[in-house]
PDB file of N, CA and C in Angstrom:
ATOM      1  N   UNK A   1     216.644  -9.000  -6.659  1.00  0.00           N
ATOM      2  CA  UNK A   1     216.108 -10.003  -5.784  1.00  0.00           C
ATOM      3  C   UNK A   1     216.079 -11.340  -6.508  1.00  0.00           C
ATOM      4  N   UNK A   2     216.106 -12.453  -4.995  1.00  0.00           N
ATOM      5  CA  UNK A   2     216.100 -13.481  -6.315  1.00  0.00           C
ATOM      6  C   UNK A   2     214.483 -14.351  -7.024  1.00  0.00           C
ATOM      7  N   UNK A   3     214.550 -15.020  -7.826  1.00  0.00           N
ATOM      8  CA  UNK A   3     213.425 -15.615  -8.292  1.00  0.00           C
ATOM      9  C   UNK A   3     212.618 -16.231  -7.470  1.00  0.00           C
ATOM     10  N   UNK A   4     211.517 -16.522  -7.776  1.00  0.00           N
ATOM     11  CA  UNK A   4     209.814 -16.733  -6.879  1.00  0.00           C
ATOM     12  C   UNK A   4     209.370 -17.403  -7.598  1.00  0.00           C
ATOM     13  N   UNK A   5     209.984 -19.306  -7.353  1.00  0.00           N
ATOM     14  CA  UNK A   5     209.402 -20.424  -8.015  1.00  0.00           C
ATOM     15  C   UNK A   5     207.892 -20.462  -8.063  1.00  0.00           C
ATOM     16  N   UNK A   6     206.718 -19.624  -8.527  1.00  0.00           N
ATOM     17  CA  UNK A   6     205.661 -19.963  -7.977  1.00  0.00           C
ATOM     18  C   UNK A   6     204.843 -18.818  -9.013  1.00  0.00           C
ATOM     19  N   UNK A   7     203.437 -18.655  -8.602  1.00  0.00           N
ATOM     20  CA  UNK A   7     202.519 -17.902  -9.320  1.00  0.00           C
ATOM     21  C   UNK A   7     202.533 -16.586  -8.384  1.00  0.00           C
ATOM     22  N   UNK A   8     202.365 -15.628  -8.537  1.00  0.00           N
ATOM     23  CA  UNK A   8     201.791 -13.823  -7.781  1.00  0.00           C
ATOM     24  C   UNK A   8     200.405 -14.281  -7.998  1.00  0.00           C
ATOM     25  N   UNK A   9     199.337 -14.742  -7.267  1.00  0.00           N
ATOM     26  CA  UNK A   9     197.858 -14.040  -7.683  1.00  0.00           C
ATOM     27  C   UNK A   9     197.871 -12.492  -7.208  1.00  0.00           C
ATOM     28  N   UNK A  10     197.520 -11.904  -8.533  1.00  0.00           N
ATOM     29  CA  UNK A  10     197.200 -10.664  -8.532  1.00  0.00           C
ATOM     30  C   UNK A  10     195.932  -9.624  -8.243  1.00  0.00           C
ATOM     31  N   UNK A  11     195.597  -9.546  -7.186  1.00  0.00           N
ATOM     32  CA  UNK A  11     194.127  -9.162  -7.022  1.00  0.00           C
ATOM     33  C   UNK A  11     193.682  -7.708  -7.132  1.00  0.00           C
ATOM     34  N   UNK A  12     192.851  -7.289  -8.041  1.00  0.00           N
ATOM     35  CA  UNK A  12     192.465  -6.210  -8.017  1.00  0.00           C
ATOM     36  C   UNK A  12     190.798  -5.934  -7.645  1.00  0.00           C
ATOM     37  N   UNK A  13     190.722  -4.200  -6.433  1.00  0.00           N
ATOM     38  CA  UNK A  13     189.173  -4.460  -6.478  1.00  0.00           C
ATOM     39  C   UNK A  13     189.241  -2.792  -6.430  1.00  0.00           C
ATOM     40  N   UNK A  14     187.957  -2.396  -6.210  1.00  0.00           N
ATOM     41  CA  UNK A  14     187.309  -1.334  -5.867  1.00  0.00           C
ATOM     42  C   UNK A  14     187.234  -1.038  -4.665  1.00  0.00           C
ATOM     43  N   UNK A  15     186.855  -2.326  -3.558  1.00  0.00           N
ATOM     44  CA  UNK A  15     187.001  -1.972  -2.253  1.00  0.00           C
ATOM     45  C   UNK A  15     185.403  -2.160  -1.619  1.00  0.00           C
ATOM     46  N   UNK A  16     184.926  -2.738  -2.647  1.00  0.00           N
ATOM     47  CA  UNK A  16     183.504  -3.146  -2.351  1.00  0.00           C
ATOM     48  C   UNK A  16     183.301  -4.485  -1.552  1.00  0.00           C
ATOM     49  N   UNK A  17     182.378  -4.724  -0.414  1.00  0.00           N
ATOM     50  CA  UNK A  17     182.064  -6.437  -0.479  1.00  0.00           C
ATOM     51  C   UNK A  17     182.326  -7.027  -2.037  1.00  0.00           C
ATOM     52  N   UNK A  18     182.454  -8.484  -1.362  1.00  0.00           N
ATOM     53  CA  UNK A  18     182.464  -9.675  -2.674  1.00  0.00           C
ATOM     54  C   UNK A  18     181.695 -10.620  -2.415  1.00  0.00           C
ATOM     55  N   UNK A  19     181.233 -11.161  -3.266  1.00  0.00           N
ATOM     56  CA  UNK A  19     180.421 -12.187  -3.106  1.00  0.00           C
ATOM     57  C   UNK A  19     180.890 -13.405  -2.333  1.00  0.00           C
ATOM     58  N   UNK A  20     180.065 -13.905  -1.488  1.00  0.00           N
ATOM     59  CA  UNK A  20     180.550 -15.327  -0.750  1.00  0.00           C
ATOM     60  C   UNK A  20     180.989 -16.244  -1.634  1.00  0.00           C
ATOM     61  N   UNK A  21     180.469 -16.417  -3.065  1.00  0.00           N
ATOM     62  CA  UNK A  21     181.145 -17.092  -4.141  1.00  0.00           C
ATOM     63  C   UNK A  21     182.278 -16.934  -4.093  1.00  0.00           C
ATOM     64  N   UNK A  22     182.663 -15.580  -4.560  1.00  0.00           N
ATOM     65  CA  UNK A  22     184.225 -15.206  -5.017  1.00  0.00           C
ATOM     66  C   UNK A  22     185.369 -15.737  -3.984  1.00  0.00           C
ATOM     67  N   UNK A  23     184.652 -15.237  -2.887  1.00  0.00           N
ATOM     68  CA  UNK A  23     185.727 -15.496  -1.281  1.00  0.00           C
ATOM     69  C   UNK A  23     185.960 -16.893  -1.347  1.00  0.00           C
ATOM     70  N   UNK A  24     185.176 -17.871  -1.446  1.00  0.00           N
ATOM     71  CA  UNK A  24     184.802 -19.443  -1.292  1.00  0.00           C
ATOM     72  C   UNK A  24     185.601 -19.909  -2.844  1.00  0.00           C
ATOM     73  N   UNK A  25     186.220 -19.338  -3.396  1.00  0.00           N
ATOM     74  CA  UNK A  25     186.648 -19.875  -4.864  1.00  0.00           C
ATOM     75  C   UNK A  25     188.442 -19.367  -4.875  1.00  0.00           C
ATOM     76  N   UNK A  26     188.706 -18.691  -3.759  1.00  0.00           N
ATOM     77  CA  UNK A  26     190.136 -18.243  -3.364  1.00  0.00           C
ATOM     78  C   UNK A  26     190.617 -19.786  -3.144  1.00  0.00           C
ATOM     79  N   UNK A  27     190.430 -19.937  -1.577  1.00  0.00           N
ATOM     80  CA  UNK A  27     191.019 -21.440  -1.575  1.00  0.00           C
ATOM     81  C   UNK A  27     190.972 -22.622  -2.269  1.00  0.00           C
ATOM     82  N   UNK A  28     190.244 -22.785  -3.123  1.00  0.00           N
ATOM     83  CA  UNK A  28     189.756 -24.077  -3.832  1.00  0.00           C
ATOM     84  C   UNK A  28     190.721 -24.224  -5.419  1.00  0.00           C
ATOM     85  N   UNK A  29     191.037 -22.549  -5.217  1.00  0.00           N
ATOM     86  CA  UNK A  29     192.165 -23.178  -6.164  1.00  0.00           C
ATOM     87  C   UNK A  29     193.093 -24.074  -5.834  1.00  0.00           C
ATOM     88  N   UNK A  30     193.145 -24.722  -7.350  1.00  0.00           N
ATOM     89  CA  UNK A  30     194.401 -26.109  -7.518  1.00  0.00           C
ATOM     90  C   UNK A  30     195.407 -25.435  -8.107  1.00  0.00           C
ATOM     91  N   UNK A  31     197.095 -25.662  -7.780  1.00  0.00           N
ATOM     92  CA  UNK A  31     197.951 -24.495  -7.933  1.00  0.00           C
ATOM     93  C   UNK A  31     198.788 -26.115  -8.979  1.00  0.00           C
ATOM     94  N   UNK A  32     199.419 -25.537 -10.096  1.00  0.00           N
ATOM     95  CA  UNK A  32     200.576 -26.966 -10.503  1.00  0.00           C
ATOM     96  C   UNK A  32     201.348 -27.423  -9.596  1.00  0.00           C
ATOM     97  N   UNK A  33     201.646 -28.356  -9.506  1.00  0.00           N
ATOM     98  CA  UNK A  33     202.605 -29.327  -8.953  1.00  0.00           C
ATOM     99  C   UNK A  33     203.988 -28.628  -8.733  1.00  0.00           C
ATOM    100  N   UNK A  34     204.464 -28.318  -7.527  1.00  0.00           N
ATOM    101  CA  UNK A  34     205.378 -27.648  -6.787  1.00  0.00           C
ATOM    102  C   UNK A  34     205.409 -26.147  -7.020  1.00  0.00           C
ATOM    103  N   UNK A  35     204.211 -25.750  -7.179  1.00  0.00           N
ATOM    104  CA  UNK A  35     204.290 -23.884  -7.290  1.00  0.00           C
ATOM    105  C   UNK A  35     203.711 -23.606  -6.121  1.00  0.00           C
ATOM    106  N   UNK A  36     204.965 -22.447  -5.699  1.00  0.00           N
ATOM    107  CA  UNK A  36     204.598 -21.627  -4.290  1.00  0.00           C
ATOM    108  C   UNK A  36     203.819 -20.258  -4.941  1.00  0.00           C
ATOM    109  N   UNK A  37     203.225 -19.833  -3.940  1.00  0.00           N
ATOM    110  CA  UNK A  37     201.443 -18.624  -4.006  1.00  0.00           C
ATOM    111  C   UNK A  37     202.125 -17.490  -3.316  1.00  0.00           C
ATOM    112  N   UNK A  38     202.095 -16.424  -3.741  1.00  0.00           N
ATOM    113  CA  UNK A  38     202.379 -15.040  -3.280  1.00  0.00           C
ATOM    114  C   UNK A  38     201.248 -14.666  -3.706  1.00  0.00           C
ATOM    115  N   UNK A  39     200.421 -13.749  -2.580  1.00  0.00           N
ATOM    116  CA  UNK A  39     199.269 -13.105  -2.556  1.00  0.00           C
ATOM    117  C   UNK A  39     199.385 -11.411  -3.007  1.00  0.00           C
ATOM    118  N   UNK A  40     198.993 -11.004  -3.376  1.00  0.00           N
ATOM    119  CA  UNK A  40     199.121  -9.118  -4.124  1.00  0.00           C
ATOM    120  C   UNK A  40     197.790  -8.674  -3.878  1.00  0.00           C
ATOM    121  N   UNK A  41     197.371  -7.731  -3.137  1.00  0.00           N
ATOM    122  CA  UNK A  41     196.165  -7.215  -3.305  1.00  0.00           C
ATOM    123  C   UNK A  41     196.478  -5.456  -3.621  1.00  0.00           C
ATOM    124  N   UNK A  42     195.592  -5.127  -4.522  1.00  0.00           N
ATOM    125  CA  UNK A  42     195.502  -3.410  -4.255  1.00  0.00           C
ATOM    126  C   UNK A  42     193.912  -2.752  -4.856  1.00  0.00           C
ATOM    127  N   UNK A  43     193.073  -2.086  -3.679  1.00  0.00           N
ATOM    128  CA  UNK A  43     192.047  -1.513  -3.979  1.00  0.00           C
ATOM    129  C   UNK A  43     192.242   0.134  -3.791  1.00  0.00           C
ATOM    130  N   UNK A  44     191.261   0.434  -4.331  1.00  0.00           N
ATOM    131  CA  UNK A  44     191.050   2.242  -4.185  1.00  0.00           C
ATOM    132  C   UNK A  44     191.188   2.796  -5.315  1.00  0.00           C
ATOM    133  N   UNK A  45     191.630   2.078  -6.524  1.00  0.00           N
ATOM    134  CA  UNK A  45     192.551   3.179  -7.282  1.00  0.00           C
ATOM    135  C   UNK A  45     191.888   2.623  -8.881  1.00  0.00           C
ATOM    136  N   UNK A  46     192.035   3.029 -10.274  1.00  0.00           N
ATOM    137  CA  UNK A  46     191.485   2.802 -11.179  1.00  0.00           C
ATOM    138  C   UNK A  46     192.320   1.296 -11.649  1.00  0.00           C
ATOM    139  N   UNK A  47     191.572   0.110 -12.130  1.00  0.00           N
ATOM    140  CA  UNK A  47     192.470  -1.069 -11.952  1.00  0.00           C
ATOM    141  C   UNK A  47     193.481  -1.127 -12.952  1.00  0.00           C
ATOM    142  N   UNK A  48     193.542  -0.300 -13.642  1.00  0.00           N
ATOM    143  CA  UNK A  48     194.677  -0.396 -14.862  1.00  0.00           C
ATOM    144  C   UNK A  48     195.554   0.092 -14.312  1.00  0.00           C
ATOM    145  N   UNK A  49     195.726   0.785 -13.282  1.00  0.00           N
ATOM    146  CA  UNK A  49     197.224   1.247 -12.319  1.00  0.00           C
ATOM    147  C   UNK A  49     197.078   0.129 -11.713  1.00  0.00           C
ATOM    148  N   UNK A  50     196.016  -0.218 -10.758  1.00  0.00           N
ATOM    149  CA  UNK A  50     196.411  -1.152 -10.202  1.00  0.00           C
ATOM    150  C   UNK A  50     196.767  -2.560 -10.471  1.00  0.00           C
ATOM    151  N   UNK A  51     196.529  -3.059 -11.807  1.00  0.00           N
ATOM    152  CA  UNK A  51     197.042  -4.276 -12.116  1.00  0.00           C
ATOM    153  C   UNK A  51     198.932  -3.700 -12.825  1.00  0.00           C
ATOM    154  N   UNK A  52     199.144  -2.529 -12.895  1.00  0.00           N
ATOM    155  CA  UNK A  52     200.576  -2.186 -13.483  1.00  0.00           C
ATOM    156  C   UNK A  52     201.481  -2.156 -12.111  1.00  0.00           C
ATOM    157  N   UNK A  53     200.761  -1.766 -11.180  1.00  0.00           N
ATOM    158  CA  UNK A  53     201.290  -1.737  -9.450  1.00  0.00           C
ATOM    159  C   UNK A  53     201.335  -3.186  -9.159  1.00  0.00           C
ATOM    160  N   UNK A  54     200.670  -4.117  -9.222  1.00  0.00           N
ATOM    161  CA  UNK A  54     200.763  -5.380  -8.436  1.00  0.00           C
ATOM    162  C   UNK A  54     201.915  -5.910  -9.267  1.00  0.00           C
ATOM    163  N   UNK A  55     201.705  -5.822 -11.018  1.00  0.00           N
ATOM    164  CA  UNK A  55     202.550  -6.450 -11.630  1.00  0.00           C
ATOM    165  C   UNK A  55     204.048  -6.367 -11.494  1.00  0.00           C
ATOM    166  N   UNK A  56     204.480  -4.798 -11.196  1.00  0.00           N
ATOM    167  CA  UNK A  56     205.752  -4.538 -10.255  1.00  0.00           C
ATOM    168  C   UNK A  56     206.251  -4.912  -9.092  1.00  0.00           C
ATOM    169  N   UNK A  57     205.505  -5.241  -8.619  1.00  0.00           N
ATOM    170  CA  UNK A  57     205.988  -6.243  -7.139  1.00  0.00           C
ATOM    171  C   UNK A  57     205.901  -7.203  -7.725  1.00  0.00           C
ATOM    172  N   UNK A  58     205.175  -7.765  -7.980  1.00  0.00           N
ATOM    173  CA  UNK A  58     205.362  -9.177  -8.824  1.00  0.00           C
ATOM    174  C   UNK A  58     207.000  -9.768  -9.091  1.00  0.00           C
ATOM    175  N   UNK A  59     207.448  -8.624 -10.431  1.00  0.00           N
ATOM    176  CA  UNK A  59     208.490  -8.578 -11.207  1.00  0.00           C
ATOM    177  C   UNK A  59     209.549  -8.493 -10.114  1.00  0.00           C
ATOM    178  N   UNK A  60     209.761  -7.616  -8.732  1.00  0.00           N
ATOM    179  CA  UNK A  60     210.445  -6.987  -8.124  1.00  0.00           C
ATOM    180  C   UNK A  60     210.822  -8.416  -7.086  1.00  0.00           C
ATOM    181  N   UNK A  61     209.871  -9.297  -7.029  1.00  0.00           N
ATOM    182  CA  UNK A  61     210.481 -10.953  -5.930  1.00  0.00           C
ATOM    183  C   UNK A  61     210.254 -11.727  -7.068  1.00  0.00           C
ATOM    184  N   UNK A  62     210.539 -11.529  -8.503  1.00  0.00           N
ATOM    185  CA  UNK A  62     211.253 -12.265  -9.685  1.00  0.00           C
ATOM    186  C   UNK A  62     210.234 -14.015  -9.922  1.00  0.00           C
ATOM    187  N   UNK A  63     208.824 -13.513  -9.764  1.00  0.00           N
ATOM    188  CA  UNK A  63     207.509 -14.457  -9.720  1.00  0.00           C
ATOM    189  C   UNK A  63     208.003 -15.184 -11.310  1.00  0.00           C
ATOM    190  N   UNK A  64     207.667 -16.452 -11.627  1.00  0.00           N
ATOM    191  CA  UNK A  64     207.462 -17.076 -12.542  1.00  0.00           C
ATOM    192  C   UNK A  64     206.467 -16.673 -13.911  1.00  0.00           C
ATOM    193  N   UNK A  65     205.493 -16.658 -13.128  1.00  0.00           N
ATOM    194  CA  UNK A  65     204.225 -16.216 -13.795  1.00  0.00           C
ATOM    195  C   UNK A  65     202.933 -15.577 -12.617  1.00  0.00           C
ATOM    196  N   UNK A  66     202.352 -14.802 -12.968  1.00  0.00           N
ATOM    197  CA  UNK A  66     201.090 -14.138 -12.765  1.00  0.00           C
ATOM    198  C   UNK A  66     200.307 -13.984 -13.138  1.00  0.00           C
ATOM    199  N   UNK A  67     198.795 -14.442 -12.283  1.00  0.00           N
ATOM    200  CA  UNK A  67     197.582 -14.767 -12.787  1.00  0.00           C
ATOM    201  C   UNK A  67     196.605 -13.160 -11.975  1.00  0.00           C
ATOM    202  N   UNK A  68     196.038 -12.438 -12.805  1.00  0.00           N
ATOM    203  CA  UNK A  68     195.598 -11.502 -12.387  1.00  0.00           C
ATOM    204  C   UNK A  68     194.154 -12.001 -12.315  1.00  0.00           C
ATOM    205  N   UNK A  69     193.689 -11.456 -10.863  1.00  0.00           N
ATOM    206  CA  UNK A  69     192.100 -12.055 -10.718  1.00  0.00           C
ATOM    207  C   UNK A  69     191.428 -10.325 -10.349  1.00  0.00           C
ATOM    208  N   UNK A  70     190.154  -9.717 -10.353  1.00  0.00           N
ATOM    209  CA  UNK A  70     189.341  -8.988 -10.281  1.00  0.00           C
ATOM    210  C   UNK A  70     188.783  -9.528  -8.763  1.00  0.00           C
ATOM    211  N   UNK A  71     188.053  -8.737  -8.579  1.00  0.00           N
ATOM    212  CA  UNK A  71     187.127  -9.171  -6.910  1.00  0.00           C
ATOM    213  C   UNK A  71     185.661  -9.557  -7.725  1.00  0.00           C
ATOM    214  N   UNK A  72     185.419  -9.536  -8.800  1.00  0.00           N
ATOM    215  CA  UNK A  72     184.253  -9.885  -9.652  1.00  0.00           C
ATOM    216  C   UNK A  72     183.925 -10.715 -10.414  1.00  0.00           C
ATOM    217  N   UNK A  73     185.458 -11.740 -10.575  1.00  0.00           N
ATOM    218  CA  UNK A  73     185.301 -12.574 -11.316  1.00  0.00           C
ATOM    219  C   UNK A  73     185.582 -13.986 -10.632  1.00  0.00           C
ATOM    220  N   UNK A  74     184.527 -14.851 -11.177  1.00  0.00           N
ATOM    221  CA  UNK A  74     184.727 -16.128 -10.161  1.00  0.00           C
ATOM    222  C   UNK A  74     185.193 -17.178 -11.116  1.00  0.00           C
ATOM    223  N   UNK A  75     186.659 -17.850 -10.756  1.00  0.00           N
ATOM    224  CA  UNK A  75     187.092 -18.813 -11.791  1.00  0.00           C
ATOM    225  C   UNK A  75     186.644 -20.179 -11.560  1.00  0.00           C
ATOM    226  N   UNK A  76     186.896 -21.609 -12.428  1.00  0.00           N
ATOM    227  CA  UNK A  76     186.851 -22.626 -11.587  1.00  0.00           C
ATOM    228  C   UNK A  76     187.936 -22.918 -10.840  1.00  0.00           C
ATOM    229  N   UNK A  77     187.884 -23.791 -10.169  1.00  0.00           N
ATOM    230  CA  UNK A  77     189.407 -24.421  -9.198  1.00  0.00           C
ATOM    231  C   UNK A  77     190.435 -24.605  -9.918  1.00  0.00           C
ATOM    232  N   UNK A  78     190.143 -25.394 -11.133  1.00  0.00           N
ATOM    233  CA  UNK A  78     190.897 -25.752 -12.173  1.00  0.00           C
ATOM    234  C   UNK A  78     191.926 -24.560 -13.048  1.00  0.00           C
ATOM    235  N   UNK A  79     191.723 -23.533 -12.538  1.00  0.00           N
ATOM    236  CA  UNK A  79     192.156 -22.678 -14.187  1.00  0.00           C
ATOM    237  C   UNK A  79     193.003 -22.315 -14.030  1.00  0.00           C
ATOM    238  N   UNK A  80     193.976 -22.595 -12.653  1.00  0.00           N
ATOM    239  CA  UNK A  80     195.367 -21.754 -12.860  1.00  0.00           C
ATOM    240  C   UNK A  80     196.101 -23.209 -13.646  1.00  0.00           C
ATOM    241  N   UNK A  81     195.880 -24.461 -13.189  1.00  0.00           N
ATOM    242  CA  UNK A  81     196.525 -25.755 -13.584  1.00  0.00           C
ATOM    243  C   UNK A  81     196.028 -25.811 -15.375  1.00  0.00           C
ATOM    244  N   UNK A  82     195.040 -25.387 -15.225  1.00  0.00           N
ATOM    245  CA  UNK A  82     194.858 -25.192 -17.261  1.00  0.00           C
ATOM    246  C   UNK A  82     195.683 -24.802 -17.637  1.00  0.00           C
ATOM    247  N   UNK A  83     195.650 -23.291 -17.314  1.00  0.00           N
ATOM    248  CA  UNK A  83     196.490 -21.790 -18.061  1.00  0.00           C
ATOM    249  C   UNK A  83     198.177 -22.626 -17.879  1.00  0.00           C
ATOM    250  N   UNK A  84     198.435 -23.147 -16.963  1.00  0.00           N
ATOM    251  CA  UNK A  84     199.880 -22.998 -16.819  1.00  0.00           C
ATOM    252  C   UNK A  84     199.962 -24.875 -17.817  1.00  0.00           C
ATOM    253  N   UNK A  85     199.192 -25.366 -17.625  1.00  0.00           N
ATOM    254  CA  UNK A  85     199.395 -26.383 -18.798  1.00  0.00           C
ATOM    255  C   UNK A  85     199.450 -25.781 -19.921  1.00  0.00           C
ATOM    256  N   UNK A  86     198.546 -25.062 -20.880  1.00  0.00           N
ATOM    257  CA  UNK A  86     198.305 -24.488 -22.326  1.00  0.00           C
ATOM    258  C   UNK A  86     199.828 -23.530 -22.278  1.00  0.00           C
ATOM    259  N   UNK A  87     200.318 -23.393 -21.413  1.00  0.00           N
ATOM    260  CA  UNK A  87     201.669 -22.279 -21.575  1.00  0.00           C
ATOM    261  C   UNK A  87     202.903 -23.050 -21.686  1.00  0.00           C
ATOM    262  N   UNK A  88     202.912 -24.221 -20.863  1.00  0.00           N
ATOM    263  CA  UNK A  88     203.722 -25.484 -20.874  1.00  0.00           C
ATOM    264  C   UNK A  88     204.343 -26.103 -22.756  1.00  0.00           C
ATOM    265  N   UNK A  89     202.335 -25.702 -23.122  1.00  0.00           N
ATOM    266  CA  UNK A  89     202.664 -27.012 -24.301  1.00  0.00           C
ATOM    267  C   UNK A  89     202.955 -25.872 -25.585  1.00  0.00           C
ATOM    268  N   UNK A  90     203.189 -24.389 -25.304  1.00  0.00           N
ATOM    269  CA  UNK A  90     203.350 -23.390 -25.922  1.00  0.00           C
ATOM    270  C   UNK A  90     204.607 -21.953 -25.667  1.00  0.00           C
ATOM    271  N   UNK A  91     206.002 -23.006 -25.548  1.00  0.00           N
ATOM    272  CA  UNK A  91     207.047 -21.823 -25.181  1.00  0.00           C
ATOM    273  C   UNK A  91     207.251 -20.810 -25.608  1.00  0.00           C
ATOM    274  N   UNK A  92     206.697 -20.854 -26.964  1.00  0.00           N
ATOM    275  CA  UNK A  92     207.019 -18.947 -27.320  1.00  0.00           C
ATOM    276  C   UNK A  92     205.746 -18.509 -27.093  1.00  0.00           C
ATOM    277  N   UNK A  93     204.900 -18.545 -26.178  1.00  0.00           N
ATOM    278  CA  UNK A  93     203.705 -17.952 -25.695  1.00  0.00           C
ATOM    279  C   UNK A  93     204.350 -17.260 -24.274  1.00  0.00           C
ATOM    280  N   UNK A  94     203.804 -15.911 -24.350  1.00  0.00           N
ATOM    281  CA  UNK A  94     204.126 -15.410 -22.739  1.00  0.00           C
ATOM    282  C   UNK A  94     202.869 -14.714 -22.079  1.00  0.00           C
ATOM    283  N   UNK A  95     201.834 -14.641 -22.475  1.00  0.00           N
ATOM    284  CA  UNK A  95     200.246 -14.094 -22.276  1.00  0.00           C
ATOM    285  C   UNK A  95     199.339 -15.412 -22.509  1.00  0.00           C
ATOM    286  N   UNK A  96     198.934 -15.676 -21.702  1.00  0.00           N
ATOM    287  CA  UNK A  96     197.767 -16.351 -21.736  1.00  0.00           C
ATOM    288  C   UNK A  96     196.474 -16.387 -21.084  1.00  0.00           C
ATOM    289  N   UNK A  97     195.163 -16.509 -21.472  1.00  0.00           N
ATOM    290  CA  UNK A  97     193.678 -15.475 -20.662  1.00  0.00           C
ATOM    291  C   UNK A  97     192.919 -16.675 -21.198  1.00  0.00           C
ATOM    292  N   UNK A  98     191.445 -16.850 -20.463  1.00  0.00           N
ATOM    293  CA  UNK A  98     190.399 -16.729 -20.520  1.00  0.00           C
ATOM    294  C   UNK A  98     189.585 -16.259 -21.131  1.00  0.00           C
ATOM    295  N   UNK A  99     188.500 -16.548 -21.742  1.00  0.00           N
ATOM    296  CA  UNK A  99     187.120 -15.704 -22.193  1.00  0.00           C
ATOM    297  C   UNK A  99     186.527 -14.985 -21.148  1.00  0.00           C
ATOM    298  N   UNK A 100     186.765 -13.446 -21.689  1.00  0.00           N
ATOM    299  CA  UNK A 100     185.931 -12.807 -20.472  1.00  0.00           C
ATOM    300  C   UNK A 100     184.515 -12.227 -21.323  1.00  0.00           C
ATOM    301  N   UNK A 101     183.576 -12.652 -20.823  1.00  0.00           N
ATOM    302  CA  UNK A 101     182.184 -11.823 -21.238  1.00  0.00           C
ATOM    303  C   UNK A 101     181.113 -11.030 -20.606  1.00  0.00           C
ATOM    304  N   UNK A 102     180.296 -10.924 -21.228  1.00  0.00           N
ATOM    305  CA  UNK A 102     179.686  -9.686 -20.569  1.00  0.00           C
ATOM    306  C   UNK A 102     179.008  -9.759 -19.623  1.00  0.00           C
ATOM    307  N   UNK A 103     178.351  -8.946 -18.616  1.00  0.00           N
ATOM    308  CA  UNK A 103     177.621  -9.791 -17.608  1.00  0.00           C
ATOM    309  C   UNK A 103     175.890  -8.956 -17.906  1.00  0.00           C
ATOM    310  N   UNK A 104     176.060  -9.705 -19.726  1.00  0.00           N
ATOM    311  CA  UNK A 104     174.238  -9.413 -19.706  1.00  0.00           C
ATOM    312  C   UNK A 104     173.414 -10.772 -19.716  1.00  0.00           C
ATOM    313  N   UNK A 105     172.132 -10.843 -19.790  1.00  0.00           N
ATOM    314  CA  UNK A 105     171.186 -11.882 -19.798  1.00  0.00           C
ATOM    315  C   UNK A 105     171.735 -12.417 -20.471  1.00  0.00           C
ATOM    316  N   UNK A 106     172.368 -12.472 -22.168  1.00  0.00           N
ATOM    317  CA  UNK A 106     172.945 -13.232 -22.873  1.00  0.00           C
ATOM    318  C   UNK A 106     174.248 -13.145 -23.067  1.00  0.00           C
ATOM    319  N   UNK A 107     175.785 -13.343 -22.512  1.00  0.00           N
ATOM    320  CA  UNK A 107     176.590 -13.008 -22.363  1.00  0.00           C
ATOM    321  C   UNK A 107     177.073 -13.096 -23.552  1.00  0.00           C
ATOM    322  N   UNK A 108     178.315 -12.262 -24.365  1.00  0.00           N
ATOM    323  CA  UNK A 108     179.140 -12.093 -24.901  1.00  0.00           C
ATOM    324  C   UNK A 108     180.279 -12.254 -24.771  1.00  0.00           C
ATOM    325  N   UNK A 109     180.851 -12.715 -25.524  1.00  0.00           N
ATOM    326  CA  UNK A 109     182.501 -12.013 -25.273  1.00  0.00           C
ATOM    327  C   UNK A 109     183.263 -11.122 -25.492  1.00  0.00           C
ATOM    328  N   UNK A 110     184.060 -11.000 -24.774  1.00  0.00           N
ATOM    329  CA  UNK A 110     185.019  -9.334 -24.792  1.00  0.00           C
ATOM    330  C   UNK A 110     186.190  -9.433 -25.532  1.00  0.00           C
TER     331      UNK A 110
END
């Protein structure tokens, strides 16, 4: 197939409600300057298949890059236009993440 000038958001859940936050923080993303959005969702299943399942469709309409989101995690607007800047100013980089931490009274990182 051919290439998919644009980002896959990759969504993985459990299949639970989400917070009105999370839902309200979908659209407000800011995407870079001429990238088209392919949507991926898959719930039910343990998310480490399911982020290896989305990532194959992904690969399979030949996506640029993919940003994998959780149904639990709420980003700012800003962070796909970060991530894909910090990857810009770093070509032999092909992984790039976030601080994810813990969700205690005093958070950590993971």
């Amino acid at each position: 197939m051919g290439n998919f000038n644009g980002i896959a958001m990759l969504i993985t859940s459990e299949g639970r409600p989400v917070q009105m936050e999370w839902a309200l923080s979908l659209p407000a993303f800011q995407y870079p300057m001429g990238m088209s959005v392919a949507w991926f969702l898959a719930k039910g299943k343990e998310r480490a298949a399911q982020r290896e399942a989305l990532a194959q469709r992904a690969v399979d309409i030949g996506v640029e890059y993919m940003f994998f989101l959780d149904d639990d995690t709420i980003c700012p607007n800003y962070t796909l236009q970060y991530l894909h800047y910090q990857l810009a100013q770093r070509p032999d980089v092909g992984v790039i993440g976030g601080i994810y931490c813990t969700k205690a009274a005093i958070p950590e990182p993971l």
